[in-house]
Each structure stands twice: as C-alpha cells, then as structure tokens.
PDB file of N, CA and C in Angstrom:
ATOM      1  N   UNK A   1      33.721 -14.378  22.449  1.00  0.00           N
ATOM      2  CA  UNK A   1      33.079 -14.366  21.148  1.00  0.00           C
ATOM      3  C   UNK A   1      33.578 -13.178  20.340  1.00  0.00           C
ATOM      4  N   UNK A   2      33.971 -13.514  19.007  1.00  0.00           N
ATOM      5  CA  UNK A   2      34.245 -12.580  18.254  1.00  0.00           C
ATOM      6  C   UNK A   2      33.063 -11.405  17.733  1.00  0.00           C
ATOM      7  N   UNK A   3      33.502  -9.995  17.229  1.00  0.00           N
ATOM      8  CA  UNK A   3      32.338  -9.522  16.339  1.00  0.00           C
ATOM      9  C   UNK A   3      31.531 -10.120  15.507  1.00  0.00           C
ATOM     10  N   UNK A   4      32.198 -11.002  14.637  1.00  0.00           N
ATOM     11  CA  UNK A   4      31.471 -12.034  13.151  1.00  0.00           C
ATOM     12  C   UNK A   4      29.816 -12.476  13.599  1.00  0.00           C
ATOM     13  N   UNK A   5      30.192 -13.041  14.976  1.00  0.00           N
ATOM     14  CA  UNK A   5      29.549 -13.708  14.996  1.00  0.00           C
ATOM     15  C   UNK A   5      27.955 -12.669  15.004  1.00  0.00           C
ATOM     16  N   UNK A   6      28.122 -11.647  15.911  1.00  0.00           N
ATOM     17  CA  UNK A   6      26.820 -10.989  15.938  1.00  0.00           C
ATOM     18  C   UNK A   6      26.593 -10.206  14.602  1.00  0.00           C
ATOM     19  N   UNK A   7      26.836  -9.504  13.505  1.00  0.00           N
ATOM     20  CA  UNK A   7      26.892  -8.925  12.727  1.00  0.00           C
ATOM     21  C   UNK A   7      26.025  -9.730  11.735  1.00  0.00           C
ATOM     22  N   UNK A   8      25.755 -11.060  11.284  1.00  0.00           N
ATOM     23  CA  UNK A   8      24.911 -11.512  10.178  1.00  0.00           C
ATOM     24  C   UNK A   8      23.407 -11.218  11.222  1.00  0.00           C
ATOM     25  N   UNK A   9      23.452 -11.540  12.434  1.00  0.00           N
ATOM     26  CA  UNK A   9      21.991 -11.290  13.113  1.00  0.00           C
ATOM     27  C   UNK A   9      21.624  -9.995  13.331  1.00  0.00           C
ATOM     28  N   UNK A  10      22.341  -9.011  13.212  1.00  0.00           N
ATOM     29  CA  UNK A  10      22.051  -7.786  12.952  1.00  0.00           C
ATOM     30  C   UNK A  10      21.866  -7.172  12.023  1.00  0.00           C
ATOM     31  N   UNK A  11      23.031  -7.848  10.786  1.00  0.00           N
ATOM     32  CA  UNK A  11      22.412  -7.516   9.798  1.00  0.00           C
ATOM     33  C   UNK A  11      20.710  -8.118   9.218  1.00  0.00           C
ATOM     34  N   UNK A  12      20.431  -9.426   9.091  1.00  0.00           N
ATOM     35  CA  UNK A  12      19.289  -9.821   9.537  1.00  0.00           C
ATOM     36  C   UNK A  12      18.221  -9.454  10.228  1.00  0.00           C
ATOM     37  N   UNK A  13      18.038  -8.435  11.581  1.00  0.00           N
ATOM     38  CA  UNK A  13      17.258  -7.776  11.988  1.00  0.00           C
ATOM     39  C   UNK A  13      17.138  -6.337  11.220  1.00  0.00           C
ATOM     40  N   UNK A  14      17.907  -5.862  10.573  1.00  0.00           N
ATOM     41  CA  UNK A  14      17.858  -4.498   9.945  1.00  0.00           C
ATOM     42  C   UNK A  14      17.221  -4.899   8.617  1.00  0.00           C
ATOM     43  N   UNK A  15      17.421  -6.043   7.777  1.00  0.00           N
ATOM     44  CA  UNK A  15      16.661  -6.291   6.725  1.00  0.00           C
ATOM     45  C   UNK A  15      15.048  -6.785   7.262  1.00  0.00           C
ATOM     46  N   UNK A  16      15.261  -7.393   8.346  1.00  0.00           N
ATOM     47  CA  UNK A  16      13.488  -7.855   8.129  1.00  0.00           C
ATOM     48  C   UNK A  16      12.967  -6.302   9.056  1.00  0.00           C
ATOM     49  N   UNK A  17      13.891  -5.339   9.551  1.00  0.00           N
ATOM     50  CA  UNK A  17      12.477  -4.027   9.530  1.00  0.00           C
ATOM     51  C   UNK A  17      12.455  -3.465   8.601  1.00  0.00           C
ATOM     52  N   UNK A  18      13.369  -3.717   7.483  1.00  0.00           N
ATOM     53  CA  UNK A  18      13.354  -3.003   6.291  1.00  0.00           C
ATOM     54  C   UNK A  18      12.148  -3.576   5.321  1.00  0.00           C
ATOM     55  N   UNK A  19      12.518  -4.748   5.696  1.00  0.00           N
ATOM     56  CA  UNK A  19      11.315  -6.043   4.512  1.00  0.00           C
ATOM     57  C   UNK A  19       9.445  -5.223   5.158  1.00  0.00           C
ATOM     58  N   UNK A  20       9.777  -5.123   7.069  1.00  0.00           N
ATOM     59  CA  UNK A  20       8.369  -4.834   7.481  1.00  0.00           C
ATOM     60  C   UNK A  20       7.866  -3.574   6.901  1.00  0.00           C
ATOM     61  N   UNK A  21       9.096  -2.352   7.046  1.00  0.00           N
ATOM     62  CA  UNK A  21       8.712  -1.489   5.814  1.00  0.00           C
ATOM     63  C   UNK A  21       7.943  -1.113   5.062  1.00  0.00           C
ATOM     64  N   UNK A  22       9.024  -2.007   4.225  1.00  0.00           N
ATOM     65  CA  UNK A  22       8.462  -1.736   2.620  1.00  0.00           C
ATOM     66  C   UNK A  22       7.230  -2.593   2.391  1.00  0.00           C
ATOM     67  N   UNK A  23       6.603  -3.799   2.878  1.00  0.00           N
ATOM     68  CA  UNK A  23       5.526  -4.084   3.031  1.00  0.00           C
ATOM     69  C   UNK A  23       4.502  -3.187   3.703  1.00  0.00           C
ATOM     70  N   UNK A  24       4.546  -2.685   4.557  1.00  0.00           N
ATOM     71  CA  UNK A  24       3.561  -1.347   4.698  1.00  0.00           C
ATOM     72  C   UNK A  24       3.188  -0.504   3.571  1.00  0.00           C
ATOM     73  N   UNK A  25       4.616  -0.060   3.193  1.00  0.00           N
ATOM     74  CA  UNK A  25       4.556   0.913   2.126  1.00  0.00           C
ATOM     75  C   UNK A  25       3.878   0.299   1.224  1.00  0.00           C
ATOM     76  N   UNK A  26       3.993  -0.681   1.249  1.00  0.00           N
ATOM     77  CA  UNK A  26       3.286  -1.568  -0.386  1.00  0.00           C
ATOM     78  C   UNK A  26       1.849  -1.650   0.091  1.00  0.00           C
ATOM     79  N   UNK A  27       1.610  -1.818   0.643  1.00  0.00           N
ATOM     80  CA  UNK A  27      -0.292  -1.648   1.900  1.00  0.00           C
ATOM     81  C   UNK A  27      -0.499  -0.679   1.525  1.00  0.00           C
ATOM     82  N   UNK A  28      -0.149   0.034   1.770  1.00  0.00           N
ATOM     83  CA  UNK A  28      -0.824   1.757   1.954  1.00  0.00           C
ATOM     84  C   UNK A  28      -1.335   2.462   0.977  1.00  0.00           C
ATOM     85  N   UNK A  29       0.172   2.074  -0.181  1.00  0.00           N
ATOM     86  CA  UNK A  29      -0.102   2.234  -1.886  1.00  0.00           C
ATOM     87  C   UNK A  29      -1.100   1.658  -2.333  1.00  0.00           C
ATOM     88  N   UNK A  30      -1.193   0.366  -1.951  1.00  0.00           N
ATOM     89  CA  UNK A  30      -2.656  -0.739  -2.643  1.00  0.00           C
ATOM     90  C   UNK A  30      -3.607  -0.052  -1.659  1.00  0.00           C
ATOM     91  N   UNK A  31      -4.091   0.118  -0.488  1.00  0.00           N
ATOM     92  CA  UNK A  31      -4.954   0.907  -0.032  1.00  0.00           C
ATOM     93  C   UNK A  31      -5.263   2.570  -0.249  1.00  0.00           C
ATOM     94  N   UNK A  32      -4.438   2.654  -0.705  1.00  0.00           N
ATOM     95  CA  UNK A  32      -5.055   4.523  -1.593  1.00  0.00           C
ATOM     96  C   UNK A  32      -5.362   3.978  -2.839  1.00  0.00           C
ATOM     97  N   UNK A  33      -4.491   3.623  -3.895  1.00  0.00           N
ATOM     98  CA  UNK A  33      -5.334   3.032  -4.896  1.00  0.00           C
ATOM     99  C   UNK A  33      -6.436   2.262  -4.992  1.00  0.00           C
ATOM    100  N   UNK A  34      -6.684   1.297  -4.123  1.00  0.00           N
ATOM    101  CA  UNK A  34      -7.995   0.953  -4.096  1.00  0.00           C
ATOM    102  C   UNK A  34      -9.265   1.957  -3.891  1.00  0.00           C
ATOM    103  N   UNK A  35      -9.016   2.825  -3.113  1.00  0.00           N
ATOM    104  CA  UNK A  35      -9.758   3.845  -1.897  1.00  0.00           C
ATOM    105  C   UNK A  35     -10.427   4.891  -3.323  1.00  0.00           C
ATOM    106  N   UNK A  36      -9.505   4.969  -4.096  1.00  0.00           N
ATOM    107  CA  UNK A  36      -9.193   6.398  -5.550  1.00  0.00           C
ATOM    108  C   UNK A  36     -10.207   5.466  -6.638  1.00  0.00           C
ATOM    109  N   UNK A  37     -10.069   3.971  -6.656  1.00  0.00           N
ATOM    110  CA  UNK A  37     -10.658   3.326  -7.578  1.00  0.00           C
ATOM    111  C   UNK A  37     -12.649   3.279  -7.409  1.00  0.00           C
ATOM    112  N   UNK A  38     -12.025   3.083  -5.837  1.00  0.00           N
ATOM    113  CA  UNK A  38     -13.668   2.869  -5.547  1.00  0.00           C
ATOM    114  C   UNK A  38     -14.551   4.125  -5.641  1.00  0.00           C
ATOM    115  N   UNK A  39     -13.983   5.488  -5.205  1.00  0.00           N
ATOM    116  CA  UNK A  39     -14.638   6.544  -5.294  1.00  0.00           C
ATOM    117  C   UNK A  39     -14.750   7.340  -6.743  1.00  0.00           C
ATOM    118  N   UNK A  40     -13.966   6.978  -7.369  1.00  0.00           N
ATOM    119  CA  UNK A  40     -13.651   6.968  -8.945  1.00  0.00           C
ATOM    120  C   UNK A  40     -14.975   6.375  -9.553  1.00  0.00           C
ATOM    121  N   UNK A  41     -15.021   5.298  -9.340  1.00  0.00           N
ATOM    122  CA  UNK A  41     -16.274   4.248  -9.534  1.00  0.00           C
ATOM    123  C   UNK A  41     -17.397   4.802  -9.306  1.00  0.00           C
ATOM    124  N   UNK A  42     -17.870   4.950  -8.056  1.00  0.00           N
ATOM    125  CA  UNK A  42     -18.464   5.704  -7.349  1.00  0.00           C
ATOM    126  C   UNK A  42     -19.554   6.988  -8.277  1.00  0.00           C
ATOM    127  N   UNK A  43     -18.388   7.789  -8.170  1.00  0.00           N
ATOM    128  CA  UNK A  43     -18.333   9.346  -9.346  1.00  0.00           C
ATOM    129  C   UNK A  43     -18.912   9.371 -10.211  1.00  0.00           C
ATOM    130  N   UNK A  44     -17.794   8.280 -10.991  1.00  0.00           N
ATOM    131  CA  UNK A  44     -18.383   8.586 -12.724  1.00  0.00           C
ATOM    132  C   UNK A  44     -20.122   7.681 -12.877  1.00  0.00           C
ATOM    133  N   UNK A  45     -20.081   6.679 -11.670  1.00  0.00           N
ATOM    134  CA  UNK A  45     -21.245   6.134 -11.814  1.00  0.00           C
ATOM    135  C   UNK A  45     -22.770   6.686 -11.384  1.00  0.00           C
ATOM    136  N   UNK A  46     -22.870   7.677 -10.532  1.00  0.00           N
ATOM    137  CA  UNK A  46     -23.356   8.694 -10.203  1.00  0.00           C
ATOM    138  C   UNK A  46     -23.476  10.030 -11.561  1.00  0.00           C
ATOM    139  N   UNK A  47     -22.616   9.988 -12.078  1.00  0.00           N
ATOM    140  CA  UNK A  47     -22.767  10.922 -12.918  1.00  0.00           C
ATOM    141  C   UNK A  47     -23.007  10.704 -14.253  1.00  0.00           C
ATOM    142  N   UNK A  48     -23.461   9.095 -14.665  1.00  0.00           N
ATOM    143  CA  UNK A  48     -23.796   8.384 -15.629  1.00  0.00           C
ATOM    144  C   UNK A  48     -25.201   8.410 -15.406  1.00  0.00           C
ATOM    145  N   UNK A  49     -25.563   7.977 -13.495  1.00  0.00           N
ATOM    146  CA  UNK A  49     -27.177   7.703 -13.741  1.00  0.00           C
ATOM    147  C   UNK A  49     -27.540   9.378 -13.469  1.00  0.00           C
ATOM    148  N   UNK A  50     -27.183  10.156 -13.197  1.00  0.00           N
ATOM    149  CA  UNK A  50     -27.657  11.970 -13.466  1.00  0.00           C
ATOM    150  C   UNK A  50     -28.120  11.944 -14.993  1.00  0.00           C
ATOM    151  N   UNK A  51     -26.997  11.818 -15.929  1.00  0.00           N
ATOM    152  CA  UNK A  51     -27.026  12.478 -17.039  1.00  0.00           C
ATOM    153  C   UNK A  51     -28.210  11.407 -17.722  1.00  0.00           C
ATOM    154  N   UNK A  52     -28.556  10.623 -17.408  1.00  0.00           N
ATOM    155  CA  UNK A  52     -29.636   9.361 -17.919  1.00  0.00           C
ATOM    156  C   UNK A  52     -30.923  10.165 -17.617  1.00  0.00           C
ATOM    157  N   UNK A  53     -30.898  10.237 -16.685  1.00  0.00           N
ATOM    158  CA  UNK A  53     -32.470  10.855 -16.088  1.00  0.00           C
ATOM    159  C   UNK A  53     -32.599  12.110 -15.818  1.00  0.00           C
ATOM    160  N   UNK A  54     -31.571  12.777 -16.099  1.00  0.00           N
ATOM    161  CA  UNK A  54     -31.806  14.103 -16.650  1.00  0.00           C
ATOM    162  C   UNK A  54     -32.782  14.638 -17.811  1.00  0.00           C
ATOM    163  N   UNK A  55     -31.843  13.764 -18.550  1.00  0.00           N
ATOM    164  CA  UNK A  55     -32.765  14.228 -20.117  1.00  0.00           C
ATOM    165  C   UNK A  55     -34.342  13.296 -20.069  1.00  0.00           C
TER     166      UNK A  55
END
C-alpha cells in the first residue's frame, strides 16, 4: 500500500478533533455567557426590588 492511501484518513481524524474542539470551545463560550446573563439578571433584579422598597 502506498502513502495516499492513509493520509485523507488522517487527515480526516485531525479535522474531526479539530471540529471536537472547536465545538467545546463554542460550549464553554455559550456557557459563560449564559452563566454572566443569568447573574447579570439576577443583580440588576435584586437591585431594582432594593431600590423599590427602600424608599
């Protein structure tokens, strides 16, 4: 068997851990942004019902 032949399946295994990757990376990003949104939320909503029943 020549080289040719193994080289598209290798190349092929190096793109799909690359694809598994960058799908993590893309997780992680949507899971801190979510995480920042909710406690964000959270915050300012807490500090809406303070300033209400404060005065």
């Amino acid at each position: 068997m020549s080289k040719k032949f193994f080289q598209p399946e290798t190349r092929d295994a190096i793109n799909r851990r690359l694809y598994k990757g960058l799908i993590i990376v893309q997780t992680a990003i949507y899971r801190v942004f979510f995480l920042n949104t909710a406690i964000y939320r959270v915050f300012f909503l807490n500090t809406a019902i303070y300033r209400v029943f404060k005065n």
